[in-house]
Protein backbone atom coordinates (compact mmCIF):
# COMPACT_ATOMS: atom_id res chain seq x y z
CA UNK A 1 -11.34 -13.21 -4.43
CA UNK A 2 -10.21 -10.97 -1.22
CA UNK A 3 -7.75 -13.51 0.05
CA UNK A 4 -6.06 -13.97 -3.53
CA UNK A 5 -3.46 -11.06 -2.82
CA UNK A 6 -2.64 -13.03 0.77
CA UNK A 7 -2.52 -16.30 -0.18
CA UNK A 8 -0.83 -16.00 -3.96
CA UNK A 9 3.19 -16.22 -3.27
CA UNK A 10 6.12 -17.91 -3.58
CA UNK A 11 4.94 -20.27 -1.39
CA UNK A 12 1.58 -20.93 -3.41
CA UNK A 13 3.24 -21.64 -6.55
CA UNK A 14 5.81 -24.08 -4.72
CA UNK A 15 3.07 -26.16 -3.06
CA UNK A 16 1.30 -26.12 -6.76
CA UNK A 17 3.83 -27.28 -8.80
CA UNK A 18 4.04 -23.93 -10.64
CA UNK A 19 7.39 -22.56 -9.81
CA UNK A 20 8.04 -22.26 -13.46
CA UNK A 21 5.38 -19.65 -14.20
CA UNK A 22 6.24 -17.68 -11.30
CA UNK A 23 10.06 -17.60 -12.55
CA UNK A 24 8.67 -16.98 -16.18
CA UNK A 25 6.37 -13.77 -14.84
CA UNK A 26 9.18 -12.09 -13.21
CA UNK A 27 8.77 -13.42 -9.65
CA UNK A 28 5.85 -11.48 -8.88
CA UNK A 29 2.71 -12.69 -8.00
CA UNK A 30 1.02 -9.93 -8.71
CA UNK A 31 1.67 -10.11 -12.46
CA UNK A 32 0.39 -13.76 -12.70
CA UNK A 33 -2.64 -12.67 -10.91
CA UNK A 34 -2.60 -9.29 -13.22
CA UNK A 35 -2.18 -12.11 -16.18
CA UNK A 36 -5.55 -13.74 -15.02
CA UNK A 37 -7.66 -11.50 -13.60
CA UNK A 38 -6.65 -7.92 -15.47
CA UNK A 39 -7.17 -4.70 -13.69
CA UNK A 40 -8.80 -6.63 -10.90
CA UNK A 41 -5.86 -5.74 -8.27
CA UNK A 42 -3.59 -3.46 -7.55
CA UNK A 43 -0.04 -4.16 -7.30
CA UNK A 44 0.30 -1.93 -3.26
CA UNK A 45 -2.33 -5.05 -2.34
CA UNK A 46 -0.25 -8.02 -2.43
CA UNK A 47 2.13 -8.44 0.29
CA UNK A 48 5.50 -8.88 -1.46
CA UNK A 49 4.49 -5.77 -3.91
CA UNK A 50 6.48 -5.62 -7.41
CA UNK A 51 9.92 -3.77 -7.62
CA UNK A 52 9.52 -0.06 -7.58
CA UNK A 53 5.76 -0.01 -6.56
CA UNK A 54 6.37 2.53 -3.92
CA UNK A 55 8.36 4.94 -6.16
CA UNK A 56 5.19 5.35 -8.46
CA UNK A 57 3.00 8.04 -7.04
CA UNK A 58 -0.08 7.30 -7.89
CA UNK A 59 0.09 3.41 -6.33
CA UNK A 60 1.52 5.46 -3.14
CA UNK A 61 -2.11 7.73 -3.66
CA UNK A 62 -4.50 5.06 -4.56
CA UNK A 63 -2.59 2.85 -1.38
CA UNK A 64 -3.02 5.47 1.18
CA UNK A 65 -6.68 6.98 -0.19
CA UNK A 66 -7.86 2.87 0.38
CA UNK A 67 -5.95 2.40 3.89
CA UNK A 68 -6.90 5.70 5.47
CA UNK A 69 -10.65 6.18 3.66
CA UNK A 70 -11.45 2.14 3.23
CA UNK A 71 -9.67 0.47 5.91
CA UNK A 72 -9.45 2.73 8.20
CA UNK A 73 -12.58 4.60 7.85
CA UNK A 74 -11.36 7.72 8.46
CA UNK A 75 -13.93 10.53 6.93
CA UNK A 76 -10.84 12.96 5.60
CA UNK A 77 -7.66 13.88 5.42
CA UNK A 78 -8.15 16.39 8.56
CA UNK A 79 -9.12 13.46 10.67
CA UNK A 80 -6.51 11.13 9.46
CA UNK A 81 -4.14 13.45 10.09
CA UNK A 82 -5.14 13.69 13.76
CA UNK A 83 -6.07 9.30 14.41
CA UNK A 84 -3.52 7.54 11.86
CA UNK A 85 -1.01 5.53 14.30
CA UNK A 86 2.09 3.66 13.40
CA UNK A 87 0.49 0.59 14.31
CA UNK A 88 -1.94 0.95 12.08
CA UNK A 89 0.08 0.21 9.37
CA UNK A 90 1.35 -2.95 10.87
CA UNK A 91 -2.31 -4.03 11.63
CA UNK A 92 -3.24 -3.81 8.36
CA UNK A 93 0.05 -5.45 6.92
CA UNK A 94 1.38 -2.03 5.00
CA UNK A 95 4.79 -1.81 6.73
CA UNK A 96 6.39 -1.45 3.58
CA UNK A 97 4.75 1.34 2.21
CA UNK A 98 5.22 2.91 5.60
CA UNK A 99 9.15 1.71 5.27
CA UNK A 100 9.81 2.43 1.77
CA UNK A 101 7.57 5.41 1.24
CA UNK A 102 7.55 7.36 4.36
CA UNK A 103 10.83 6.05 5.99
CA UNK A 104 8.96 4.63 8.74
CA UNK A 105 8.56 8.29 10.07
CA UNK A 106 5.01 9.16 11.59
CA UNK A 107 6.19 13.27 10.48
CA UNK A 108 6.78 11.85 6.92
CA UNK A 109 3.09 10.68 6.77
CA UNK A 110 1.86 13.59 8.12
CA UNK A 111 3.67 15.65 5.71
CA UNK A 112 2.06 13.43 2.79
CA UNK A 113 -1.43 13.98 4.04
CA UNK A 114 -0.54 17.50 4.30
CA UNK A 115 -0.12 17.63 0.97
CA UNK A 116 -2.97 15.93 -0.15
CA UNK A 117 -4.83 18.77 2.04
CA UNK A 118 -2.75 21.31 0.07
CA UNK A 119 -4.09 19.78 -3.23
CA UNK A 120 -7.45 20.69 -2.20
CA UNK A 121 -6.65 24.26 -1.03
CA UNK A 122 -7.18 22.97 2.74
CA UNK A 123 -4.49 23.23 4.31
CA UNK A 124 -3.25 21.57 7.90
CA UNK A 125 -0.30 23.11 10.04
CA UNK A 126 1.31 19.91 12.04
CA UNK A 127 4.31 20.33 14.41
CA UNK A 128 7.32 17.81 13.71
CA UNK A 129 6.91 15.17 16.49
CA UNK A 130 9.60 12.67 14.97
């Protein structure tokens, strides 16, 4: 079940003689999947993510809270603040939410997190190093 958002694409549905459902379901594996297993996935896990994904805030929340708390294993915001890399988003395959959310800007993800810390009345001063 882990690999299903890396291996369901285009490419899957070619090999599998099911190019028609993936044209019927709007090009977007993740809504087949979604049409199988419901409220299994989230859309930010597959690796071509649907069409305006990264404009809805809470994917951009729930995306960053797994990466940086999940993934990463960072124990808060304070420390991901202080550890997160650029690469890190490339090692764990989220360049586009670091392109499409954060403009591929390090200060831009710092800002975010600062926010977050703001949310909880915790707040982090940072120093623009873009």
């Amino acid at each position: 079940m882990e690999e299903i958002p890396f291996q369901v694409n285009f490419n899957f549905f070619r090999q599998h003689g099911l190019g028609g459902a993936f044209t019927l379901l709007g090009y977007s594996p993740f809504q087949i999947v979604e049409a199988i297993y419901p409220s299994v996935f989230r859309p930010w896990q597959f690796a071509h993510v649907p069409m305006n994904c990264w404009k809805n805030e809470e994917y951009i929340r729930e995306a960053m809270d797994d990466f940086l708390f999940k993934q990463l294993h960072f124990s808060s915001y304070h420390e991901a603040f202080l550890q997160l890399k650029r690469s890190h988003f490339t090692d764990f395959q989220l360049t586009g939410l670091f392109q499409m959310v954060f403009d591929s800007r390090m200060n831009n993800v710092r800002k975010w997190i600062n926010e977050q810390l703001n949310n909880t009345d915790d707040e982090l001063f940072y120093m623009n190093l873009d």
